[in-house]
N, C-alpha and C. Protein backbone atom coordinates (compact mmCIF):
# COMPACT_ATOMS: atom_id res chain seq x y z
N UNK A 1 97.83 -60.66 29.74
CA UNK A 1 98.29 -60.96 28.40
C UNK A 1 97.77 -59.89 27.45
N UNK A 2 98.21 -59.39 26.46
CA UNK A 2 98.52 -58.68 25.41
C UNK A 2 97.18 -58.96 24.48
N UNK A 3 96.05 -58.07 24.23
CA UNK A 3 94.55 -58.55 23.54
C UNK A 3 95.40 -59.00 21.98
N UNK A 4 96.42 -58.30 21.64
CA UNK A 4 97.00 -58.75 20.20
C UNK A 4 96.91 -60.23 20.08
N UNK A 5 96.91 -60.72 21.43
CA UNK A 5 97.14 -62.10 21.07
C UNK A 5 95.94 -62.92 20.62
N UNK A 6 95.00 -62.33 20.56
CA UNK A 6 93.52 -62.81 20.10
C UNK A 6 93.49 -64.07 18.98
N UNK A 7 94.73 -63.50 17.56
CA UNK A 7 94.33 -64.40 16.49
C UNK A 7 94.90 -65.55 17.06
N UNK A 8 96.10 -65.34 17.27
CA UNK A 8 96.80 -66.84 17.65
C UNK A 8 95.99 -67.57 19.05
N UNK A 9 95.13 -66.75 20.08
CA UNK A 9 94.47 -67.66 20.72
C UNK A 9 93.51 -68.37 20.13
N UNK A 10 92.73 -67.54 19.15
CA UNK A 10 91.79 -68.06 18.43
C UNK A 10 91.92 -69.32 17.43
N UNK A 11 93.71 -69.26 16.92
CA UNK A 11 93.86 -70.64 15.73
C UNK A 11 94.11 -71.52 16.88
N UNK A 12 94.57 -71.38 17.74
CA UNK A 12 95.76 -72.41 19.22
C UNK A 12 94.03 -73.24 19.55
N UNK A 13 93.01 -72.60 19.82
CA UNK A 13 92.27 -73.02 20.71
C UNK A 13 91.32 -74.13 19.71
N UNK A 14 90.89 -73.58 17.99
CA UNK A 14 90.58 -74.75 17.23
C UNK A 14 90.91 -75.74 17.10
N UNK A 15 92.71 -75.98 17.06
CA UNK A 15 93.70 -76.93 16.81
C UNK A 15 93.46 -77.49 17.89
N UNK A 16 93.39 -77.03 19.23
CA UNK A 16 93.18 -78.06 20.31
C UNK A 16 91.95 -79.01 20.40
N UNK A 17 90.74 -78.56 19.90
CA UNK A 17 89.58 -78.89 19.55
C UNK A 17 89.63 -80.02 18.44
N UNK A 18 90.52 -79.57 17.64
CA UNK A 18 90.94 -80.63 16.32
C UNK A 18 91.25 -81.75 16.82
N UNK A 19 92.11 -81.31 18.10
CA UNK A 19 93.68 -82.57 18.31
C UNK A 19 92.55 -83.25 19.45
N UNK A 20 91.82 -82.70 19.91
CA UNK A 20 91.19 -83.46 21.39
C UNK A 20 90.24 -84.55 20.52
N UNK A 21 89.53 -84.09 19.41
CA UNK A 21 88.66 -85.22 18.63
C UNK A 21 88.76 -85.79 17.72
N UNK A 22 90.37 -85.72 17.06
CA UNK A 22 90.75 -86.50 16.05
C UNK A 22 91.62 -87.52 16.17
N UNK A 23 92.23 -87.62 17.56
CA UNK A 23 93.64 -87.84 17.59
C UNK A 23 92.98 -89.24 18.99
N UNK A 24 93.70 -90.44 18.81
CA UNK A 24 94.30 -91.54 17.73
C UNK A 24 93.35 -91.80 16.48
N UNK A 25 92.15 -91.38 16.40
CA UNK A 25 91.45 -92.20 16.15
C UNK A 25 91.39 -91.95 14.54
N UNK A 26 91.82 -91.09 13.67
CA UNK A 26 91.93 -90.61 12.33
C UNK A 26 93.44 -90.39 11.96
N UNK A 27 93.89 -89.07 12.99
CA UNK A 27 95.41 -89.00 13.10
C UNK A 27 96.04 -89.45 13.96
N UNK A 28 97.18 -89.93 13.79
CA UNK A 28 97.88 -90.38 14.97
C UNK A 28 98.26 -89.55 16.06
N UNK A 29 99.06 -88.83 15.62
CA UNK A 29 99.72 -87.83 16.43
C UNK A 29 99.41 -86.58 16.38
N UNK A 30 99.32 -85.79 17.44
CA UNK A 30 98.18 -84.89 17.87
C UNK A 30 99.53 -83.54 16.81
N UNK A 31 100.77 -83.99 16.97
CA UNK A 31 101.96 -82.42 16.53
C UNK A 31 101.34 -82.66 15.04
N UNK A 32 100.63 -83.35 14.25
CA UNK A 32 100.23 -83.90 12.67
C UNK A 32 99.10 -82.65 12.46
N UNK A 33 98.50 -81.86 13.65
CA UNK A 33 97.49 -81.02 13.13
C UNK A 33 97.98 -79.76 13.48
N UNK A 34 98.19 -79.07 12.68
CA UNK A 34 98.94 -77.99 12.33
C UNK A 34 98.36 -76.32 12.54
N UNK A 35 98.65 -75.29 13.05
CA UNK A 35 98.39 -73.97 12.35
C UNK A 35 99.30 -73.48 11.33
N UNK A 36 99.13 -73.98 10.12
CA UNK A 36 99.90 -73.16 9.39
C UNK A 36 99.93 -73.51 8.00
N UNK A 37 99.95 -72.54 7.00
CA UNK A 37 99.68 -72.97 5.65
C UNK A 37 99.61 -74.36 4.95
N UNK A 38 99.01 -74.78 4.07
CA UNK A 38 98.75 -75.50 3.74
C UNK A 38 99.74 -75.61 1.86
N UNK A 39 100.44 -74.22 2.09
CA UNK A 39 101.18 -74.33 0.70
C UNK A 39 102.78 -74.70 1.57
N UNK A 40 102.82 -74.74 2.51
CA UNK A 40 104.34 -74.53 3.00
C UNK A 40 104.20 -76.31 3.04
N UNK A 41 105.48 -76.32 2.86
CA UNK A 41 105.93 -77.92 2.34
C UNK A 41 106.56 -78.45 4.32
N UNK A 42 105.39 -78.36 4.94
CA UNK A 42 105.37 -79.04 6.03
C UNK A 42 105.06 -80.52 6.17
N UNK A 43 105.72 -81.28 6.89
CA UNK A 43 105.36 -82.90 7.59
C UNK A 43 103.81 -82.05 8.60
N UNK A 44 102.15 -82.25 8.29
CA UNK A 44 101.35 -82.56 8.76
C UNK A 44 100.23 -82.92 8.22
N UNK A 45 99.34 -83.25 8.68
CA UNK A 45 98.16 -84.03 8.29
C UNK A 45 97.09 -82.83 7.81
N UNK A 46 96.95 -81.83 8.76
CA UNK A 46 95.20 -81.67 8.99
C UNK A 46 96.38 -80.03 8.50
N UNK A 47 95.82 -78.71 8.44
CA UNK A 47 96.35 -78.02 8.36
C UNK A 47 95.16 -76.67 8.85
N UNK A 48 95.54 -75.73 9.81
CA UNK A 48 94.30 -74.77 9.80
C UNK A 48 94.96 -73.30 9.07
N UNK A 49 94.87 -72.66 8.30
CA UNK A 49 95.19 -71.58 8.00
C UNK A 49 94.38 -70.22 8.10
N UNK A 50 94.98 -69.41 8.19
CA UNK A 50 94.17 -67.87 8.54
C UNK A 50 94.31 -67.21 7.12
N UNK A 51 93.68 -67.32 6.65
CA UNK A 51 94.09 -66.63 5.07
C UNK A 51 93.68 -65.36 4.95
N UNK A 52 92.81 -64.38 5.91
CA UNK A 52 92.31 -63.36 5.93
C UNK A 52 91.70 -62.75 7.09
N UNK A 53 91.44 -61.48 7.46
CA UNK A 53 91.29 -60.81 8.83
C UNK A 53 90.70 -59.83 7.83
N UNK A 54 89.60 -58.94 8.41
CA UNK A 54 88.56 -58.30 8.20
C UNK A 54 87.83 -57.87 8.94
N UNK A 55 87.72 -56.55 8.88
CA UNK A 55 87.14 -56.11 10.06
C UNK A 55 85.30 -56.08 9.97
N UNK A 56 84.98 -56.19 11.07
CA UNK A 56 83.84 -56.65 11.11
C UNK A 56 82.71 -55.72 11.32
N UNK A 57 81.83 -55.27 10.49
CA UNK A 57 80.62 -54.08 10.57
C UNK A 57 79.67 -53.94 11.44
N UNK A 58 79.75 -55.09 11.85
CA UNK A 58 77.78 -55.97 12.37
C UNK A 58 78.33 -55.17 13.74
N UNK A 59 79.18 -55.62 14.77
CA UNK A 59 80.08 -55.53 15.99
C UNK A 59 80.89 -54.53 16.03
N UNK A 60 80.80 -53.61 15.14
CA UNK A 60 81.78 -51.99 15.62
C UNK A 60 80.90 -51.41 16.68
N UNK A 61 82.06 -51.17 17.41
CA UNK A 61 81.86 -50.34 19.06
C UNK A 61 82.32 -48.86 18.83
N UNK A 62 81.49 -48.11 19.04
CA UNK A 62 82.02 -46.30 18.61
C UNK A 62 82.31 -45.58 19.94
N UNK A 63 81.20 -46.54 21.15
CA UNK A 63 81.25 -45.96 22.01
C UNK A 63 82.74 -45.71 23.00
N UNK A 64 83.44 -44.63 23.24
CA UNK A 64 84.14 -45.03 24.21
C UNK A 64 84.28 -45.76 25.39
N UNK A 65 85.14 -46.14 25.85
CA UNK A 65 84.98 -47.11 27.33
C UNK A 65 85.43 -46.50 28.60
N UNK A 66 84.85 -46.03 29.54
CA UNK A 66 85.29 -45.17 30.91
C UNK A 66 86.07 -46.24 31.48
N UNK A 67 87.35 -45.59 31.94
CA UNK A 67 88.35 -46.48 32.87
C UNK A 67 88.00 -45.81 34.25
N UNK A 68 87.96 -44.41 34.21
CA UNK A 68 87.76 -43.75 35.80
C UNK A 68 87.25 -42.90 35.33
N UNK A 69 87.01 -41.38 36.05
CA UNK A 69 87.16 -40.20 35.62
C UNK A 69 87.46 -39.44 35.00
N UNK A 70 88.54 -39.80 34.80
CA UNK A 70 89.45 -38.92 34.25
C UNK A 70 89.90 -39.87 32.82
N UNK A 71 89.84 -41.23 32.46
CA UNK A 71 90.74 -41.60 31.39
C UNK A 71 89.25 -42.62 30.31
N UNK A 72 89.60 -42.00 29.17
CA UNK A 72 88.72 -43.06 28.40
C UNK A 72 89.11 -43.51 27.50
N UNK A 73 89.07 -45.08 27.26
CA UNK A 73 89.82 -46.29 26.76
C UNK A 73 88.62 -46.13 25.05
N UNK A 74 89.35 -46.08 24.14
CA UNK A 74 88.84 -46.12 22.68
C UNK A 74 88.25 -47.13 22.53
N UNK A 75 87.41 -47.60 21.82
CA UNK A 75 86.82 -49.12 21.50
C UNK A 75 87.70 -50.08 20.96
N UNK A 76 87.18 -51.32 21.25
CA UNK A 76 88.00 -52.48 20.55
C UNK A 76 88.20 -52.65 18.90
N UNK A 77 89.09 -53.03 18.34
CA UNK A 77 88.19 -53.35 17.11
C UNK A 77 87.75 -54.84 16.44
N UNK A 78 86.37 -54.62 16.05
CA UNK A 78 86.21 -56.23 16.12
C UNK A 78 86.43 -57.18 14.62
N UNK A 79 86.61 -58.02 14.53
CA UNK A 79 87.22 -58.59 13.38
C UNK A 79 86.49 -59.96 13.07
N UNK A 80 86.59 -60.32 11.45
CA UNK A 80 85.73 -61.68 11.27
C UNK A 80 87.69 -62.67 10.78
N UNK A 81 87.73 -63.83 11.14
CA UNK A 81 89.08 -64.55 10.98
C UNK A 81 88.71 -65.50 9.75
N UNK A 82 89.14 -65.70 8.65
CA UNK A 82 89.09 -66.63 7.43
C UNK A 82 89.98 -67.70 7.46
N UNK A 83 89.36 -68.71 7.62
CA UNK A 83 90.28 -70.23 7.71
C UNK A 83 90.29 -71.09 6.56
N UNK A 84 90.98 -71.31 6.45
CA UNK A 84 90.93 -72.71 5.82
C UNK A 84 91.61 -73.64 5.90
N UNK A 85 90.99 -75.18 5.78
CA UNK A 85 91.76 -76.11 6.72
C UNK A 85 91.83 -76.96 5.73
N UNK A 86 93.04 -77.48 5.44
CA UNK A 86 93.10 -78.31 4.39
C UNK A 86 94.10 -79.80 4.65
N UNK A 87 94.27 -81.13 4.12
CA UNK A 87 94.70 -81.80 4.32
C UNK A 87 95.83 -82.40 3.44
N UNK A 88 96.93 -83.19 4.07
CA UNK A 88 97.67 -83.12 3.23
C UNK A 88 98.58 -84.56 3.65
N UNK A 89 98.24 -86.12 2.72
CA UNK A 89 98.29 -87.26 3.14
C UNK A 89 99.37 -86.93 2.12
N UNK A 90 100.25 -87.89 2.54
CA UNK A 90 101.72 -88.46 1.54
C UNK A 90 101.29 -90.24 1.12
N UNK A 91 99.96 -90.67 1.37
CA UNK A 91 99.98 -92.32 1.46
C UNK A 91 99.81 -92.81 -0.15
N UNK A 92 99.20 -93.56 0.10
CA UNK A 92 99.39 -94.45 -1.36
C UNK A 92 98.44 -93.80 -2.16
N UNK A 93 98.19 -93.33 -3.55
CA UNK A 93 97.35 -93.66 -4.38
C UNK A 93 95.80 -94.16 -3.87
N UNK A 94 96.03 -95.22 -3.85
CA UNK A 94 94.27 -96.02 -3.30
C UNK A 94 93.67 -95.40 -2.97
N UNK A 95 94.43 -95.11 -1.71
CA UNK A 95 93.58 -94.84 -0.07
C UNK A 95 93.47 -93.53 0.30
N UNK A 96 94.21 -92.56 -0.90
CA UNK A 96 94.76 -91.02 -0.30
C UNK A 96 93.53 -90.50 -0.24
N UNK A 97 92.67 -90.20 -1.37
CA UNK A 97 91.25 -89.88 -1.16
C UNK A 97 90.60 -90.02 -0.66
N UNK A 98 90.31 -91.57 -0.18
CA UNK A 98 89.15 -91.73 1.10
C UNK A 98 89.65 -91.46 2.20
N UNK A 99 91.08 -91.40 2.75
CA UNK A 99 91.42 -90.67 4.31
C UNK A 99 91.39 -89.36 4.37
N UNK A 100 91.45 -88.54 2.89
CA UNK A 100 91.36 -87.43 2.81
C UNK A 100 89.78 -86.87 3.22
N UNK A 101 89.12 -87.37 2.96
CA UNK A 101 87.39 -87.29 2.96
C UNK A 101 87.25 -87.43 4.05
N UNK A 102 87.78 -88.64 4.74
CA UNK A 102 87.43 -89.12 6.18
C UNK A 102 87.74 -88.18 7.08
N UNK A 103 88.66 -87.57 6.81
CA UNK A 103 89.48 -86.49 7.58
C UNK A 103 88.86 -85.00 7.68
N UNK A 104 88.58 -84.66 6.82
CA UNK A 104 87.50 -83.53 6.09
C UNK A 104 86.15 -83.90 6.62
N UNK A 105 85.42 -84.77 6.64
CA UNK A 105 83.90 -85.37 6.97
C UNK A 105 84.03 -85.08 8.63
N UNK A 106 84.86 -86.04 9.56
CA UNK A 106 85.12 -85.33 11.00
C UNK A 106 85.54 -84.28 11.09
N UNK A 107 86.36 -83.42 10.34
CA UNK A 107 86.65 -81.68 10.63
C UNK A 107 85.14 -80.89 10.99
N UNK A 108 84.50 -81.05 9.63
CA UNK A 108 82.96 -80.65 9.20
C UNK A 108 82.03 -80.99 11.15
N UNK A 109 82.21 -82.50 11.19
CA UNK A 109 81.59 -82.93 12.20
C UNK A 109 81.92 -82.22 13.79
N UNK A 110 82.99 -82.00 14.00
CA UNK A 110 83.64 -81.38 15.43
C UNK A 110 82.84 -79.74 14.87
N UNK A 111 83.37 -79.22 14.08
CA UNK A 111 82.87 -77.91 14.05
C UNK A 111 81.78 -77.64 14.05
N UNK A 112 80.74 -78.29 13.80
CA UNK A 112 79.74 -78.34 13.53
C UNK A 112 78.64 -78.89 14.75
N UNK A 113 79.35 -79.31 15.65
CA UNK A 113 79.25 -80.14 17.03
C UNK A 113 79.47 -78.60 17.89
N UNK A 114 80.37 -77.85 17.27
CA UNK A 114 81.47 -77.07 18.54
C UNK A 114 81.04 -75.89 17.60
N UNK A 115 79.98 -74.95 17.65
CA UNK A 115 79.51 -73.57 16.70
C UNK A 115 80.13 -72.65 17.22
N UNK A 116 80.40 -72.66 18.71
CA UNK A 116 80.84 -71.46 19.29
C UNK A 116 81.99 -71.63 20.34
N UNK A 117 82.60 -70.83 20.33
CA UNK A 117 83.87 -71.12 21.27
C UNK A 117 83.91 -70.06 22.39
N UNK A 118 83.59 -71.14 23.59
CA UNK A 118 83.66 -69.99 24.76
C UNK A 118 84.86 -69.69 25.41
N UNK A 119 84.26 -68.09 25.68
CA UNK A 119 85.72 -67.44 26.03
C UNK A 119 86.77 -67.81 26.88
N UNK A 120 86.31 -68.73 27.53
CA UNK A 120 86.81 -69.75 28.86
C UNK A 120 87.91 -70.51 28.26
N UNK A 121 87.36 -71.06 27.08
CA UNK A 121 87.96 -71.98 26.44
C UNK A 121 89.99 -71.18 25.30
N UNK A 122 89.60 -70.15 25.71
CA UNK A 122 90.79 -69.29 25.09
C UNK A 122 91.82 -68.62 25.45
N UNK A 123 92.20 -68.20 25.38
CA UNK A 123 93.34 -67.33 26.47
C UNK A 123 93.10 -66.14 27.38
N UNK A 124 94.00 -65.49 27.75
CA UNK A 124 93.91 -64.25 28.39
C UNK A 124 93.18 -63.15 27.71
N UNK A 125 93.50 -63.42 26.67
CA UNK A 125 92.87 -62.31 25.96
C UNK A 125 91.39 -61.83 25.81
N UNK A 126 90.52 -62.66 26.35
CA UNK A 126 88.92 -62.80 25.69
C UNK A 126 88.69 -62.84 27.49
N UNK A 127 87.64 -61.73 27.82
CA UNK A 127 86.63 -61.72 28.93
C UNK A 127 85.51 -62.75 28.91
N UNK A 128 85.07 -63.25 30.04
CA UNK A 128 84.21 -63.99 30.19
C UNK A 128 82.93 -63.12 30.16
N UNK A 129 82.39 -62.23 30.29
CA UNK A 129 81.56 -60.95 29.69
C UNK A 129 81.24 -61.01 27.89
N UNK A 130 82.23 -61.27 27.43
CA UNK A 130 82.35 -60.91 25.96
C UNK A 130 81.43 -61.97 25.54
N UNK A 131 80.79 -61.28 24.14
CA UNK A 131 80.12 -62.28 23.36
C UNK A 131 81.07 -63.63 22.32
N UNK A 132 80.33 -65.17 23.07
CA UNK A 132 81.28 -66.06 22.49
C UNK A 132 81.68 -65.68 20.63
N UNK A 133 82.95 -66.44 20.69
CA UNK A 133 82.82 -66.92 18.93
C UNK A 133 82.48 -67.97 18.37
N UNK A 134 81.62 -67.36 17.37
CA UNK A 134 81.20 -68.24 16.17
C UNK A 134 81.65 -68.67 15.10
N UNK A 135 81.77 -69.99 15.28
CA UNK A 135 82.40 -70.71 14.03
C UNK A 135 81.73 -71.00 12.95
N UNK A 136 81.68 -70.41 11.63
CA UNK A 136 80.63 -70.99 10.79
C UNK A 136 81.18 -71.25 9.30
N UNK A 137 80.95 -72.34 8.83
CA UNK A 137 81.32 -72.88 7.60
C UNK A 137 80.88 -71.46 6.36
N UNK A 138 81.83 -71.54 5.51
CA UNK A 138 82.11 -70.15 4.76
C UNK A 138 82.17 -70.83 3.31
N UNK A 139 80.47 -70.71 2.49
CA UNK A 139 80.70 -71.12 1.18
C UNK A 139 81.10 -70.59 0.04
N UNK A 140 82.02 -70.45 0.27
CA UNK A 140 83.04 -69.94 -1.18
C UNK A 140 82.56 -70.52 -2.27
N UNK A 141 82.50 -69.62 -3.17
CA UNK A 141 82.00 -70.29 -4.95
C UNK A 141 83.23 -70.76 -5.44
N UNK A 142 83.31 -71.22 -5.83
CA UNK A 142 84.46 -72.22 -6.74
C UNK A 142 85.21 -71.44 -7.38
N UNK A 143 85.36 -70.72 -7.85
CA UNK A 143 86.44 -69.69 -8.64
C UNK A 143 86.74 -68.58 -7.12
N UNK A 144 86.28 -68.82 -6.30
CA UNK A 144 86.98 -67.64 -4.98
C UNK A 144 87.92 -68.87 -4.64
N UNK A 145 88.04 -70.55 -4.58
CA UNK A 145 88.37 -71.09 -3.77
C UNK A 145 89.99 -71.33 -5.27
N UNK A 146 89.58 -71.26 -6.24
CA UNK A 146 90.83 -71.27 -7.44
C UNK A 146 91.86 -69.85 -7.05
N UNK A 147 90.78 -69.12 -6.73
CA UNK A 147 91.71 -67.60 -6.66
C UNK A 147 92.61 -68.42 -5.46
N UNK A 148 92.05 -68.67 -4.32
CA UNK A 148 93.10 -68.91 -3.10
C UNK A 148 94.20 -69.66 -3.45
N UNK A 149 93.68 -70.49 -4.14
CA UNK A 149 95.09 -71.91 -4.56
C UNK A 149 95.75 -71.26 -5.43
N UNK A 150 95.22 -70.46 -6.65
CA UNK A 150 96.41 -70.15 -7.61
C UNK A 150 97.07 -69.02 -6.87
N UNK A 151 96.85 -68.30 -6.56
CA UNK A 151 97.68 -67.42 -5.61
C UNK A 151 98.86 -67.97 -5.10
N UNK A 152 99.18 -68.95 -4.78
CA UNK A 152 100.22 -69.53 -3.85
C UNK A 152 101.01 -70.30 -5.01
N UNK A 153 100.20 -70.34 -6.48
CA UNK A 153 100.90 -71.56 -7.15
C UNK A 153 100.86 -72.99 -7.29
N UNK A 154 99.73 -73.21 -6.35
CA UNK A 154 99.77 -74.38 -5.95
C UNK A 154 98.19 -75.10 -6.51
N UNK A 155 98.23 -76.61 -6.91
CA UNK A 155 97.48 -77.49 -7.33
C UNK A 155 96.18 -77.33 -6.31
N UNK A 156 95.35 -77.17 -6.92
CA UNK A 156 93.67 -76.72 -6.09
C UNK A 156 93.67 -77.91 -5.47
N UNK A 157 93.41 -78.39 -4.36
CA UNK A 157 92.78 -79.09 -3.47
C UNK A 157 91.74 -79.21 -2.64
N UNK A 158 90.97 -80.44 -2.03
CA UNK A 158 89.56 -80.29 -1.49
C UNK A 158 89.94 -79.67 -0.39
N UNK A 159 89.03 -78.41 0.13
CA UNK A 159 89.02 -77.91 1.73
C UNK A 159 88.21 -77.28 1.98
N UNK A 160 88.58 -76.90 3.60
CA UNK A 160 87.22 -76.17 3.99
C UNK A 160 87.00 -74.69 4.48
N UNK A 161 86.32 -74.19 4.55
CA UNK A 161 86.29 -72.68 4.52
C UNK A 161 85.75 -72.69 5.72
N UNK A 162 86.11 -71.67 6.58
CA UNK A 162 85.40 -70.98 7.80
C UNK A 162 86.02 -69.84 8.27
N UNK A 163 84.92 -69.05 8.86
CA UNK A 163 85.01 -67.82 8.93
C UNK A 163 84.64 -67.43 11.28
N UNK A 164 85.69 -66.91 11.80
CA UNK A 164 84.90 -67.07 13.21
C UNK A 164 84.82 -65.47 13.54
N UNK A 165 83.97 -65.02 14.52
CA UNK A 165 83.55 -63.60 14.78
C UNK A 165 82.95 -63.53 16.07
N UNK A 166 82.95 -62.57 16.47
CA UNK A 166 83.60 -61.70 16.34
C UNK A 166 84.70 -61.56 17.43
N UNK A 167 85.62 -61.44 16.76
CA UNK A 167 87.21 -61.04 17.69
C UNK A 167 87.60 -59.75 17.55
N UNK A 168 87.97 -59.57 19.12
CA UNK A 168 88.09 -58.29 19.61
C UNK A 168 89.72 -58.23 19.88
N UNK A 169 90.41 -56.84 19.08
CA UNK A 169 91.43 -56.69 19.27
C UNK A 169 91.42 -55.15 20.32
N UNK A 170 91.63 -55.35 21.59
CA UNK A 170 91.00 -53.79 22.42
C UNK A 170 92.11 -52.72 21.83
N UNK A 171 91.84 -51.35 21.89
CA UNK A 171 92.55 -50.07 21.63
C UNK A 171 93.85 -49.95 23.25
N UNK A 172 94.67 -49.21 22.47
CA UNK A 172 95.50 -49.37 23.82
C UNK A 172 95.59 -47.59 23.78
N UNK A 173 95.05 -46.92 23.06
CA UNK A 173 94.86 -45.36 23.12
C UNK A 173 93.97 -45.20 24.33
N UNK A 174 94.22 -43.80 25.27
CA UNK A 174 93.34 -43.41 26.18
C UNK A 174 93.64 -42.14 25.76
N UNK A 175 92.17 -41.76 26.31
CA UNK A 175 91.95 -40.41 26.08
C UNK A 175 91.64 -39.95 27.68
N UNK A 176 92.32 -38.95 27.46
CA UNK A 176 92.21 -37.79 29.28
C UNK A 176 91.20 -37.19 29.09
N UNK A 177 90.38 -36.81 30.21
CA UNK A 177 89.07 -35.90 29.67
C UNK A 177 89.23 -35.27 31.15
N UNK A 178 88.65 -34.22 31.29
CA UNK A 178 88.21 -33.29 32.43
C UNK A 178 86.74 -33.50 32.82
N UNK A 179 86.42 -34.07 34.34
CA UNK A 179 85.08 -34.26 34.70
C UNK A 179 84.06 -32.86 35.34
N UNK A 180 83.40 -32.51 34.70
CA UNK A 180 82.23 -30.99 34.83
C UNK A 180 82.60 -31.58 36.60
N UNK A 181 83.05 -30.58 37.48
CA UNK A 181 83.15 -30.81 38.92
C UNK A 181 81.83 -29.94 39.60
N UNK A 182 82.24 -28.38 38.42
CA UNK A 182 81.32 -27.18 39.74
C UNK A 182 80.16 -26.84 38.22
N UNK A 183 79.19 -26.23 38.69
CA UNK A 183 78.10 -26.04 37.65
C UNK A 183 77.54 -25.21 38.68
N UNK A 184 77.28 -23.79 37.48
CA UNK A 184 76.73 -22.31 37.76
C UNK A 184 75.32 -22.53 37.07
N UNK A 185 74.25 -22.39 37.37
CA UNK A 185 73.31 -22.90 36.80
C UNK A 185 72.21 -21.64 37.37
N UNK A 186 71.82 -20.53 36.41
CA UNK A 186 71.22 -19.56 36.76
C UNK A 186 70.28 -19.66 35.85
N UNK A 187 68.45 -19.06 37.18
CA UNK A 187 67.27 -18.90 36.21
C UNK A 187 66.91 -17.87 36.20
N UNK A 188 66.22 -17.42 34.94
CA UNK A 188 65.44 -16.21 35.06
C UNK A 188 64.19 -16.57 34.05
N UNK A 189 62.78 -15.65 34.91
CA UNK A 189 61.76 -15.58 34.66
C UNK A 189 61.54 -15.03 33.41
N UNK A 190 61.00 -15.46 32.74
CA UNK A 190 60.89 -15.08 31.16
C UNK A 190 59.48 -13.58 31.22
N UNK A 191 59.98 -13.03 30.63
CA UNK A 191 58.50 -11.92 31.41
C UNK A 191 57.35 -12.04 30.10
């Protein structure tokens, strides 16, 4: 499989995590937890969004990667993923707030249960070698979290921020190199 596919393994594999510990017991139906905006006028409950990709400083690889002899594979590049997961009840008045909370309070709880996501747990794309990802709650100040909502136009709502790292998108550049085969290596006595 194609390393491009990293982000979408990376949202596919939360949502499953979502759907494996929310579902009957908060949401009904597991298709109710969503990857995908939270401004798009979708039928779902739970919503995970990628609102940002950034490449990541801590985890830059400079080193090249030897395939054989002769060919060397460029470094990966590694990236931090910006989520935010937001909810979105159609119910009554009363009750919309406290299922909204309830819903939000277990998000907090699974993630917070589940810090790191092993590579096992993801697609083709991620080596079992590789360092897992980390999921970690992302405290946005209150006017970063207005910027996100007014951006779209849309009425600020409660949600949650997270940020996972490091994801590796590999280089598909190789570089040819010539391997030193013969070496002339002459001494002389210094007088």
């Amino acid at each position: 499989m194609a390393r491009y596919f990293a982000l979408s393994e990376v949202g596919n594999s939360i949502i499953n995590l979502l759907r494996d510990n929310m579902c009957p017991e908060l949401i009904q139906n597991r298709d109710m937890i969503l990857l995908c905006s939270p401004f798009d006028k979708n039928d779902f409950v739970l919503s995970l969004h990628l609102y940002d990709i950034q490449e990541n400083g801590s985890f830059r690889n400079v080193n090249m990667i030897n395939l054989d002899n002769e060919r060397q594979q460029y470094p990966s590049i590694s990236l931090t993923l910006y989520y935010m997961i937001s909810v979105n009840i159609g119910r009554d008045i009363k009750s919309k707030a406290v299922d909204e909370q309830r819903i939000l309070g277990r998000t907090m709880q699974i993630l917070h249960d589940s810090p790191v996501i092993e590579n096992s747990k993801l697609g083709n794309s991620f080596d079992e070698g590789e360092e897992p990802l980390k999921v970690v709650l992302n405290n946005l100040t209150f006017d970063e979290k207005i910027k996100l909502w007014s951006a779209s136009n849309s009425p600020i709502k409660l949600a949650l921020y997270y940020t996972v790292s490091p994801v590796l998108i590999e280089s598909t550049r190789i570089k040819t190199t010539k391997r030193v085969v013969d070496m002339d290596l002459i001494i002389k006595k210094k007088d």
